[in-house]
C-alpha atoms as a PDB file:
ATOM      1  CA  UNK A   1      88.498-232.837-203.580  1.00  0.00           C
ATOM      2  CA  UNK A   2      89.523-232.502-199.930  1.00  0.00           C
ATOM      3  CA  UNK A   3      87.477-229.288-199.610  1.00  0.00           C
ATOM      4  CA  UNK A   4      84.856-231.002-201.096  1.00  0.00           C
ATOM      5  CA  UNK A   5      84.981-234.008-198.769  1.00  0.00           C
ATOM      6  CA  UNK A   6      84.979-231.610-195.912  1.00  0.00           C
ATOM      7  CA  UNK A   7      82.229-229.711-197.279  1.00  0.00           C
ATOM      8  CA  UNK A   8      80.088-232.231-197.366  1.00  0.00           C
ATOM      9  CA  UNK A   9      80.309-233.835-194.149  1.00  0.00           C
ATOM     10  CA  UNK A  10      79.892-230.714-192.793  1.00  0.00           C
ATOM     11  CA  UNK A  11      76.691-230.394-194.436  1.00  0.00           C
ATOM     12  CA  UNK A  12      75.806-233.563-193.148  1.00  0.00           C
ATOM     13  CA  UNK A  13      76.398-232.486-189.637  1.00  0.00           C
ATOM     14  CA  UNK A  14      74.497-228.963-190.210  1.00  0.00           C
ATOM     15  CA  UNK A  15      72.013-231.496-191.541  1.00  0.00           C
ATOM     16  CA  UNK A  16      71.708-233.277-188.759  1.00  0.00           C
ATOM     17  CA  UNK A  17      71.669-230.284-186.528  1.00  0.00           C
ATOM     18  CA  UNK A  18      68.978-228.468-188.514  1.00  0.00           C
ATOM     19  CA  UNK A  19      66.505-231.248-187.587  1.00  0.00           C
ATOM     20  CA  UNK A  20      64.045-229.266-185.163  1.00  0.00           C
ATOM     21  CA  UNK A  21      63.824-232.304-182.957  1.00  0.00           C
ATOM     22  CA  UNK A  22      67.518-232.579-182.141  1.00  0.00           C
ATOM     23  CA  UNK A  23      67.713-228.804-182.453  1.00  0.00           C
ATOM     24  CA  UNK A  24      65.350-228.713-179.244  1.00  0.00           C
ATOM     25  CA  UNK A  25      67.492-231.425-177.484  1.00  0.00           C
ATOM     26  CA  UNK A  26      70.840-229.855-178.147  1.00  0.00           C
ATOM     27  CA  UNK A  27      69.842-227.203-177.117  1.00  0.00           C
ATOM     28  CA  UNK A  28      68.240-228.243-173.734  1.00  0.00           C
ATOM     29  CA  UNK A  29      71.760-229.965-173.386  1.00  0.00           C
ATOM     30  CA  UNK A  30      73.802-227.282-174.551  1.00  0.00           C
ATOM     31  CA  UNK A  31      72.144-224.159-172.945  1.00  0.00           C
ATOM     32  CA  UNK A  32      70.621-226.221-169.917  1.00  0.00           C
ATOM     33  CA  UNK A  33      72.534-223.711-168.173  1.00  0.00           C
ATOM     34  CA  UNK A  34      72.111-220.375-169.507  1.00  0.00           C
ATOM     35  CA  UNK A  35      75.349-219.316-170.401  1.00  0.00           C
ATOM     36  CA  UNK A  36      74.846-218.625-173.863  1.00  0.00           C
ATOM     37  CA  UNK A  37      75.632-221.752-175.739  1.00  0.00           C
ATOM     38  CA  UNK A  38      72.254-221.192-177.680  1.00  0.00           C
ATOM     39  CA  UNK A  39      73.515-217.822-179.544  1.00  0.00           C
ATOM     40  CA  UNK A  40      76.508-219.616-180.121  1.00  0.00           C
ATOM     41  CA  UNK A  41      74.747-222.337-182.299  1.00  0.00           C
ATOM     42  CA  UNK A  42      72.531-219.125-183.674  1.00  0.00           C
ATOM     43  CA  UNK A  43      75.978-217.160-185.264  1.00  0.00           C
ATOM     44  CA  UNK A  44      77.533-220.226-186.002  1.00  0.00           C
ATOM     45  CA  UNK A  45      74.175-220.857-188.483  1.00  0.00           C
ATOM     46  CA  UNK A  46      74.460-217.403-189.577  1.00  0.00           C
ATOM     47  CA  UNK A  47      78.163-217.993-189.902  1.00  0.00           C
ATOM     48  CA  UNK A  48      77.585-221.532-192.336  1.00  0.00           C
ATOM     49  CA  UNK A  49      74.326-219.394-194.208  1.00  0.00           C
ATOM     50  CA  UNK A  50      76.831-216.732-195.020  1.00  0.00           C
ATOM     51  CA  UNK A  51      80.048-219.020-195.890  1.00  0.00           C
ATOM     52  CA  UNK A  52      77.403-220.704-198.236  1.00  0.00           C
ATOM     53  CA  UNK A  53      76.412-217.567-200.365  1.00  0.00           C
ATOM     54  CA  UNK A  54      79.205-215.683-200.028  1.00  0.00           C
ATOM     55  CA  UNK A  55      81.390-215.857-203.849  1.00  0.00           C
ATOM     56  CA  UNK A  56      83.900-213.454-203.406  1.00  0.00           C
ATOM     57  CA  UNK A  57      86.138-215.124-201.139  1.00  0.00           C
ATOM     58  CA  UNK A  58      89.014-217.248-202.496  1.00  0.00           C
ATOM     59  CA  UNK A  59      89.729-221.036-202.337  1.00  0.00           C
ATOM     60  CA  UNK A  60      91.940-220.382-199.293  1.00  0.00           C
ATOM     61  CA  UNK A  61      89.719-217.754-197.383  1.00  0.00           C
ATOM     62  CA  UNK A  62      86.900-220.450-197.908  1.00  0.00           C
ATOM     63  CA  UNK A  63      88.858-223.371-196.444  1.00  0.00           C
ATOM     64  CA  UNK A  64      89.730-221.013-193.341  1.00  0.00           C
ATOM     65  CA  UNK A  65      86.397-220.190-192.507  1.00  0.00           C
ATOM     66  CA  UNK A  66      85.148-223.428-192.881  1.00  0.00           C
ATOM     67  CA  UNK A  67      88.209-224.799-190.948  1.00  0.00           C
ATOM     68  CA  UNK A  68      86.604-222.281-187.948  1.00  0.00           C
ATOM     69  CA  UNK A  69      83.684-223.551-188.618  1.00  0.00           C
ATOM     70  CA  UNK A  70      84.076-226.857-187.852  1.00  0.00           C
ATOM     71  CA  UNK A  71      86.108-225.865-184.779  1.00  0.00           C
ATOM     72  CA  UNK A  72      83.459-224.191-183.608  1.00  0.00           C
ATOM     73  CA  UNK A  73      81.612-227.387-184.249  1.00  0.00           C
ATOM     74  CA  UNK A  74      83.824-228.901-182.289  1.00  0.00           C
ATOM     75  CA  UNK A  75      84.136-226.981-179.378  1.00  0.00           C
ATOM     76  CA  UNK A  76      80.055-226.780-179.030  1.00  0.00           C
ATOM     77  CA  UNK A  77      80.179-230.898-179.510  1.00  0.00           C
ATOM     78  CA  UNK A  78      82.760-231.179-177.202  1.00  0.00           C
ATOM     79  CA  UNK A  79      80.642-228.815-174.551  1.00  0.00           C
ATOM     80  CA  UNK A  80      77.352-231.274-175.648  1.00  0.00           C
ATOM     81  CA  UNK A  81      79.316-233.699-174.329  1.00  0.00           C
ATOM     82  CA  UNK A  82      80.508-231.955-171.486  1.00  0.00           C
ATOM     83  CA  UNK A  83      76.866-231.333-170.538  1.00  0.00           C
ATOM     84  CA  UNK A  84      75.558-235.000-171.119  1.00  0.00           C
ATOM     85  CA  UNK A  85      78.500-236.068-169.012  1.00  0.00           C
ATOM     86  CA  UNK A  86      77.400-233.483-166.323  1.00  0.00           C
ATOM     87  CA  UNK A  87      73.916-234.439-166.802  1.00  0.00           C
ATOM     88  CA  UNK A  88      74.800-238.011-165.901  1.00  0.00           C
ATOM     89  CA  UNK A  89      76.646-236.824-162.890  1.00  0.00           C
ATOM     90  CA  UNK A  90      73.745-234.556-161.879  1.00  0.00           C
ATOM     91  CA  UNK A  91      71.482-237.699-162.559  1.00  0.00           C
ATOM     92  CA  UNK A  92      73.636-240.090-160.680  1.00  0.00           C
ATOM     93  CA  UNK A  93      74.256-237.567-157.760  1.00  0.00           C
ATOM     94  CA  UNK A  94      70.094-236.985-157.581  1.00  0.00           C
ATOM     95  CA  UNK A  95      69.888-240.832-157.554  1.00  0.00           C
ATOM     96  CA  UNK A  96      72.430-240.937-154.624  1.00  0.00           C
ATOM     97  CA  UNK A  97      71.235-238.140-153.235  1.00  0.00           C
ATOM     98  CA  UNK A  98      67.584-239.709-153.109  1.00  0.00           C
ATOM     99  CA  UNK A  99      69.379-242.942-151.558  1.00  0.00           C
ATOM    100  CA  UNK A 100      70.794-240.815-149.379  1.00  0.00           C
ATOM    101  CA  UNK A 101      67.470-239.371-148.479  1.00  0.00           C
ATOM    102  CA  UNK A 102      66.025-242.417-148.084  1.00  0.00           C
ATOM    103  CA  UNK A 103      68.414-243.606-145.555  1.00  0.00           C
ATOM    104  CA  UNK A 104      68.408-240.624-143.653  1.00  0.00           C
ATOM    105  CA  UNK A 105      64.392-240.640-143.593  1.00  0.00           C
ATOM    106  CA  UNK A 106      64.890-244.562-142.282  1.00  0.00           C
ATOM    107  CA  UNK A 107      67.381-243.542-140.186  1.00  0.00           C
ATOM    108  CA  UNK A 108      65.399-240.811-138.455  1.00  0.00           C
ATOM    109  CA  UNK A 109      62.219-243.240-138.264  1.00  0.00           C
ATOM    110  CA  UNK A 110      64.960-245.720-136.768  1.00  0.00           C
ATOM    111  CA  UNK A 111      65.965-242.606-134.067  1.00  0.00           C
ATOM    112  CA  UNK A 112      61.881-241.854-133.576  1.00  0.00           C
ATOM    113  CA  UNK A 113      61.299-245.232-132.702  1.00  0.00           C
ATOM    114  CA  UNK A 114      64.025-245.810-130.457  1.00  0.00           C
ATOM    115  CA  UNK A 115      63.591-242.279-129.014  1.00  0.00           C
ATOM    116  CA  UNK A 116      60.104-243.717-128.107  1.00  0.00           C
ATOM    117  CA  UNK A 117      61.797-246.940-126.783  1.00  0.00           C
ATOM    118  CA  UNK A 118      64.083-244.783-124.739  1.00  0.00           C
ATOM    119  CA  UNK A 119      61.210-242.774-123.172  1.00  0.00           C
ATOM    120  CA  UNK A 120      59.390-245.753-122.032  1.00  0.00           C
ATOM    121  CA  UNK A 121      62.135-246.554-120.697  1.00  0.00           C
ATOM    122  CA  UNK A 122      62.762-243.984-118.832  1.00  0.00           C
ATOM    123  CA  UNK A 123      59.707-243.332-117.627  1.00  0.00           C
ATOM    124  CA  UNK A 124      59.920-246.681-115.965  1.00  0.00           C
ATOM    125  CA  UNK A 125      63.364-246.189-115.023  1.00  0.00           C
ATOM    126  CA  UNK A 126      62.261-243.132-113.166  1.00  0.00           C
ATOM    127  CA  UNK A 127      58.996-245.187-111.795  1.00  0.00           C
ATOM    128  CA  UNK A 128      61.425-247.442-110.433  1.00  0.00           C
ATOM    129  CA  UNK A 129      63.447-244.984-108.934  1.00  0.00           C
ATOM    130  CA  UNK A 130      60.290-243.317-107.651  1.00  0.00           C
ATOM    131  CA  UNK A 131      59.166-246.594-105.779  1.00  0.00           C
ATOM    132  CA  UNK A 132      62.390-247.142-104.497  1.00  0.00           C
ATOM    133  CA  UNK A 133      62.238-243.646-102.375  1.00  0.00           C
ATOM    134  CA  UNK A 134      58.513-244.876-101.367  1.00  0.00           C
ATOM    135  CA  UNK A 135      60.436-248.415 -99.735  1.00  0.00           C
ATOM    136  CA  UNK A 136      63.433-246.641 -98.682  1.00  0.00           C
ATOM    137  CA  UNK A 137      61.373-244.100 -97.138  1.00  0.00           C
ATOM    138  CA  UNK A 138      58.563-246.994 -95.603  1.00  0.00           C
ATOM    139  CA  UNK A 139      62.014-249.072 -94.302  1.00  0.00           C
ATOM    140  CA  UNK A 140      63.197-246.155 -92.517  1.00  0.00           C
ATOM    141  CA  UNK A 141      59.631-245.583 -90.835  1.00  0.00           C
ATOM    142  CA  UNK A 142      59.343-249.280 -90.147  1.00  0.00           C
ATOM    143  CA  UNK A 143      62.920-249.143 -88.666  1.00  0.00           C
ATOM    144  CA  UNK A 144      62.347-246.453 -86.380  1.00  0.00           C
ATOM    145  CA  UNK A 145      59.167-248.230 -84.424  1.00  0.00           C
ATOM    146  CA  UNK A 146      60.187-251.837 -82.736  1.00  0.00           C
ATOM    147  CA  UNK A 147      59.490-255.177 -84.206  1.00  0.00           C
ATOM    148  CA  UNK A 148      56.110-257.078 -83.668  1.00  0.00           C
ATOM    149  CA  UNK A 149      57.654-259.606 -81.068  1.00  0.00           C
ATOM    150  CA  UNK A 150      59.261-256.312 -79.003  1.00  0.00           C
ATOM    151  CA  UNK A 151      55.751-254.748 -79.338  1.00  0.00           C
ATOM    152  CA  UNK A 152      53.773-257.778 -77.771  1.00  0.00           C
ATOM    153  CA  UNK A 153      56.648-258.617 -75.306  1.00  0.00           C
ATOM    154  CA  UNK A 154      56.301-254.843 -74.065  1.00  0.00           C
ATOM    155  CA  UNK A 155      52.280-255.503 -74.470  1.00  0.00           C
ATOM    156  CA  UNK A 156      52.977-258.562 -71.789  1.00  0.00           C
ATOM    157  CA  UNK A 157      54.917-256.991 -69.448  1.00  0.00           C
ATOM    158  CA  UNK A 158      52.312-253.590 -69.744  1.00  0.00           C
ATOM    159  CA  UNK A 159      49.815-255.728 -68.846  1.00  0.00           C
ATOM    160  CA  UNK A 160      51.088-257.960 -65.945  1.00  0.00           C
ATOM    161  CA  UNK A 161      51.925-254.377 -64.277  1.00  0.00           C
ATOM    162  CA  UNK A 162      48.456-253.376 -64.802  1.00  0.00           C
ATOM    163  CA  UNK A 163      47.424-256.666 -63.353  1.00  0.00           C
ATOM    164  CA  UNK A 164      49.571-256.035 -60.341  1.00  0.00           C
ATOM    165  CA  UNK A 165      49.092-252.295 -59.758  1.00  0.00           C
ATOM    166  CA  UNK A 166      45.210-253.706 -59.977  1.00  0.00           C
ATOM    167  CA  UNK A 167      45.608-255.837 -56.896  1.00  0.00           C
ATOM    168  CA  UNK A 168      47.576-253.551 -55.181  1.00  0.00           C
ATOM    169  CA  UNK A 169      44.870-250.974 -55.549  1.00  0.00           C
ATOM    170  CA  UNK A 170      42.079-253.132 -54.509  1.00  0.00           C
ATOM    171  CA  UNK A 171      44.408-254.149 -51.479  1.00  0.00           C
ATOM    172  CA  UNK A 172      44.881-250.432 -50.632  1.00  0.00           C
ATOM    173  CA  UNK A 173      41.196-249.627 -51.016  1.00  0.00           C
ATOM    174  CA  UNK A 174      40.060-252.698 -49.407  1.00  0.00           C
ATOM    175  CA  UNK A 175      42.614-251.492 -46.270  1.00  0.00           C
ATOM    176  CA  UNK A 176      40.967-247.880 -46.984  1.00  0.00           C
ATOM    177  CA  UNK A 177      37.357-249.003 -46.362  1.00  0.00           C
ATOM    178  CA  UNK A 178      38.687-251.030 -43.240  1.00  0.00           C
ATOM    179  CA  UNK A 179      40.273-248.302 -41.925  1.00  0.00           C
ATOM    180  CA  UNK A 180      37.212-246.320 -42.576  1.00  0.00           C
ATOM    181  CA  UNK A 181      34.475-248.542 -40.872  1.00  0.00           C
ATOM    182  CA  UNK A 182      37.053-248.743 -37.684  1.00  0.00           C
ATOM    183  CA  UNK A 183      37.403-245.046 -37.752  1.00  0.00           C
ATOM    184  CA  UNK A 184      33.375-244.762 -37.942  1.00  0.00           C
ATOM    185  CA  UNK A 185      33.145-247.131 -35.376  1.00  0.00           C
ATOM    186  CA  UNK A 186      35.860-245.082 -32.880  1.00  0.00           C
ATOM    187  CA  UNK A 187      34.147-241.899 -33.532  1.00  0.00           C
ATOM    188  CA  UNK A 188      30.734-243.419 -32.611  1.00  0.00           C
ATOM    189  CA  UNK A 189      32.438-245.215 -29.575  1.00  0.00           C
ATOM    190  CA  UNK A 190      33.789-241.463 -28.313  1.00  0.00           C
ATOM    191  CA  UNK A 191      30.324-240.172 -28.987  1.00  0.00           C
ATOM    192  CA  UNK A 192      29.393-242.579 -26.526  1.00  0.00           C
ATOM    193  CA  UNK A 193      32.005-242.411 -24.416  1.00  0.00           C
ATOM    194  CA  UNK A 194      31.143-238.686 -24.183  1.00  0.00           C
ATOM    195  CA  UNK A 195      28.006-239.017 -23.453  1.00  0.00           C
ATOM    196  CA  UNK A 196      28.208-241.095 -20.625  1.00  0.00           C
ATOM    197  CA  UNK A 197      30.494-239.046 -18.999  1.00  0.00           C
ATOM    198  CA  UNK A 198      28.800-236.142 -19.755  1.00  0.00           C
ATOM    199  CA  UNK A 199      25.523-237.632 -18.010  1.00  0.00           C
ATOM    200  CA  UNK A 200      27.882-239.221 -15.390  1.00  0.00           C
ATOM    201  CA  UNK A 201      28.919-235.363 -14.644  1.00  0.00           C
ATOM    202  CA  UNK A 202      25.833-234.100 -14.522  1.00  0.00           C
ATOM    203  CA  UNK A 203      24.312-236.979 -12.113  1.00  0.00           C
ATOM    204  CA  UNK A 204      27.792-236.073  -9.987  1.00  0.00           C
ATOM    205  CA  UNK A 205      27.258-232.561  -9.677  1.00  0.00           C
ATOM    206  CA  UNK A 206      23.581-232.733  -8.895  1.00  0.00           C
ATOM    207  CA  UNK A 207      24.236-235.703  -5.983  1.00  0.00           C
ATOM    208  CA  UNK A 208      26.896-233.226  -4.804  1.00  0.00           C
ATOM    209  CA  UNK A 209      24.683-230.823  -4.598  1.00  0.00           C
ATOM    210  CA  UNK A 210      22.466-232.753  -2.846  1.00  0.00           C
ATOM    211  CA  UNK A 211      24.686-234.458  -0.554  1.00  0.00           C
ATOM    212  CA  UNK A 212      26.319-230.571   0.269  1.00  0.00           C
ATOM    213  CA  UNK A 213      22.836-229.821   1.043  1.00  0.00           C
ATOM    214  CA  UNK A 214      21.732-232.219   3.687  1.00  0.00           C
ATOM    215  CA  UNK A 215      25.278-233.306   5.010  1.00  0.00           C
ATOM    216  CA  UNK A 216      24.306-231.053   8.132  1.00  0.00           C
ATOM    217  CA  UNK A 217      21.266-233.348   8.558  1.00  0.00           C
ATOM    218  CA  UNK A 218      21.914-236.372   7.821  1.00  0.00           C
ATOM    219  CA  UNK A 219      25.961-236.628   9.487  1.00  0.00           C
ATOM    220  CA  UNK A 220      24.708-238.926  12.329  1.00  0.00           C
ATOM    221  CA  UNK A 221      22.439-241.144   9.765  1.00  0.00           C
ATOM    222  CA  UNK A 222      26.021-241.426   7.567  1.00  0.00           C
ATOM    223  CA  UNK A 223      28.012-243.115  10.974  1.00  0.00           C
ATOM    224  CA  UNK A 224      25.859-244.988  11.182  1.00  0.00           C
ATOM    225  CA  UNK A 225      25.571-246.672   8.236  1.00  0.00           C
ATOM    226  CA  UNK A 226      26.912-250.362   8.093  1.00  0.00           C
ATOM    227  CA  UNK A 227      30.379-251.496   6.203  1.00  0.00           C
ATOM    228  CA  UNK A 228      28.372-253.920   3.647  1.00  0.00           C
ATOM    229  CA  UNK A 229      26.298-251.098   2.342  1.00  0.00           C
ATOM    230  CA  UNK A 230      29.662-249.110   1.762  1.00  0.00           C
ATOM    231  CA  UNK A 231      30.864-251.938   0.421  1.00  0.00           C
ATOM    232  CA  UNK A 232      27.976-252.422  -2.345  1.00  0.00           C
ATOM    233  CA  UNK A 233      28.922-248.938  -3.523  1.00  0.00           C
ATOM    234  CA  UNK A 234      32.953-249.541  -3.895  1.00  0.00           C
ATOM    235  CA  UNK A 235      31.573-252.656  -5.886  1.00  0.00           C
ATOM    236  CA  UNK A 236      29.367-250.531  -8.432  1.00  0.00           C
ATOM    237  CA  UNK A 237      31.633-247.812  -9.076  1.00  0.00           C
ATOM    238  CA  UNK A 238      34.596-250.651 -10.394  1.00  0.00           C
ATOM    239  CA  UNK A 239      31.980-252.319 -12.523  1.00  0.00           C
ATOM    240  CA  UNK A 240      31.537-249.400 -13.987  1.00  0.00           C
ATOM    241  CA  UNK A 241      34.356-248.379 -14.624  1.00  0.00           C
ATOM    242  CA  UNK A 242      35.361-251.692 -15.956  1.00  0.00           C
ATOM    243  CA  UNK A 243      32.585-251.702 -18.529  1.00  0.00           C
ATOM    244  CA  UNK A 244      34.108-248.122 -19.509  1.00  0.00           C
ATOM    245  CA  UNK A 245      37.486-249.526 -20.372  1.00  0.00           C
ATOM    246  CA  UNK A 246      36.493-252.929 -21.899  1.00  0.00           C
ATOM    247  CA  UNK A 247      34.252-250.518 -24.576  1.00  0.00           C
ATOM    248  CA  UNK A 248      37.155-248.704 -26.578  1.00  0.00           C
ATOM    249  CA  UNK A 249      39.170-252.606 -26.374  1.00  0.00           C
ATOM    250  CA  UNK A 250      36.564-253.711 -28.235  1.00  0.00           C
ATOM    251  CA  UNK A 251      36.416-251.033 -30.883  1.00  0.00           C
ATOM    252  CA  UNK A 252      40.054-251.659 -31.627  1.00  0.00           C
ATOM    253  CA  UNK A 253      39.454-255.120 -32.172  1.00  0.00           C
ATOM    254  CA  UNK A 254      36.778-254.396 -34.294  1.00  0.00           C
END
């Protein structure tokens, strides 16, 4: 009866086992990894086909080989489970994993947009930087040349020297063009002057001449000629030569 018993549920299991359905999904389960689970199930069919027709073994070589039978049974449920437990894992690790993907693809969207962030910033960090060379530079410039109020104070002082070397240099050609007329006016006086006594010598030397001539003759006319006419003469010759002297006077006070 207990051989019986077992018999039959394990008929019931090969039953259940045979149905093409759950044949397909045990052994998608079972051989999901190709290591030969399939031809396991295969022999142990062959195995249970054989153990069914086969008469000439005893009561006790019967019970034995269905006593492997159902071990192997066991061990390729115990390996279905094994696989559904490792499909779960596999499932639950693909789920994680695809969280995990998820977060990484929001964190490198995250790291984009703050990279972009960062670069804006920079480039107006460096802008910044860049303008503060251009004042630096401008301050230094602006250092280097004198304040407004120096500038205009400089300006004044320019100018009033101007102004003053301006006067002076009218002064000095004013004194110039003085000095000019009066030398004119001394050169034309000496032209004069010249000429006077050059016609002076001349009317000398020819009344020498003259008088050397006829001094002979006229000796007794000259004693006796009176004092007033010698007189008249001494008069004309120191008006004469007053006028003479009283000329270049005149000039200089010009």
């Amino acid at each position: 009866m207990a051989n019986d018993s077992k018999i039959t549920s394990f008929s019931n299991k090969l039953l259940q086992m045979i149905n093409d359905d759950e044949i397909m999904k045990r052994k998608l389960m079972v051989d999901g990894d190709g290591i030969g689970d399939d031809r396991k199930i295969s022999n142990l069919i062959k195995q249970f086909i054989l153990w069914c027709y086969n008469d000439n073994e005893s009561e006790l070589e019967s019970e034995l080989s269905a006593e492997r039978l159902l071990n192997v049974i066991d061990q390729s449920e115990l390996a279905m489970a094994k696989s559904v437990q490792t499909i779960k894992m596999i499932t639950h690790e693909l789920d994680n994993y695809e969280n995990t993907y998820k977060n990484i693809e929001k964190a490198i969207a995250d790291a984009r947009a703050k990279l972009s962030t960062c670069k804006a910033e920079l480039a107006h960090a460096k802008q910044i930087r860049r303008y503060k060379l251009d004042y630096d530079a401008i301050a230094n410039i602006i250092e280097q040349h004198p304040s407004t109020q120096e500038t205009q104070i400089k300006l004044n002082v320019l100018e009033n020297e101007i102004q003053t070397l301006q006067k002076i240099n009218n002064q000095i050609e004013s004194k110039l063009e003085k000095r000019r007329r009066q030398f004119q006016l001394l050169l034309s006086a000496s032209h004069q002057l010249q000429s006077v006594l050059d016609e002076e010598n001349t009317a000398t030397t020819t009344t020498d001449h003259q008088t050397s001539s006829c001094l002979v003759d006229n000796n007794n006319d000259l004693m006796t000629i009176p004092p007033r006419t010698l007189d008249n003469d001494n008069n004309l010759e120191s008006s004469s030569s007053s006028t003479k002297e009283a000329s270049p006077i005149s000039m200089e006070t010009n």
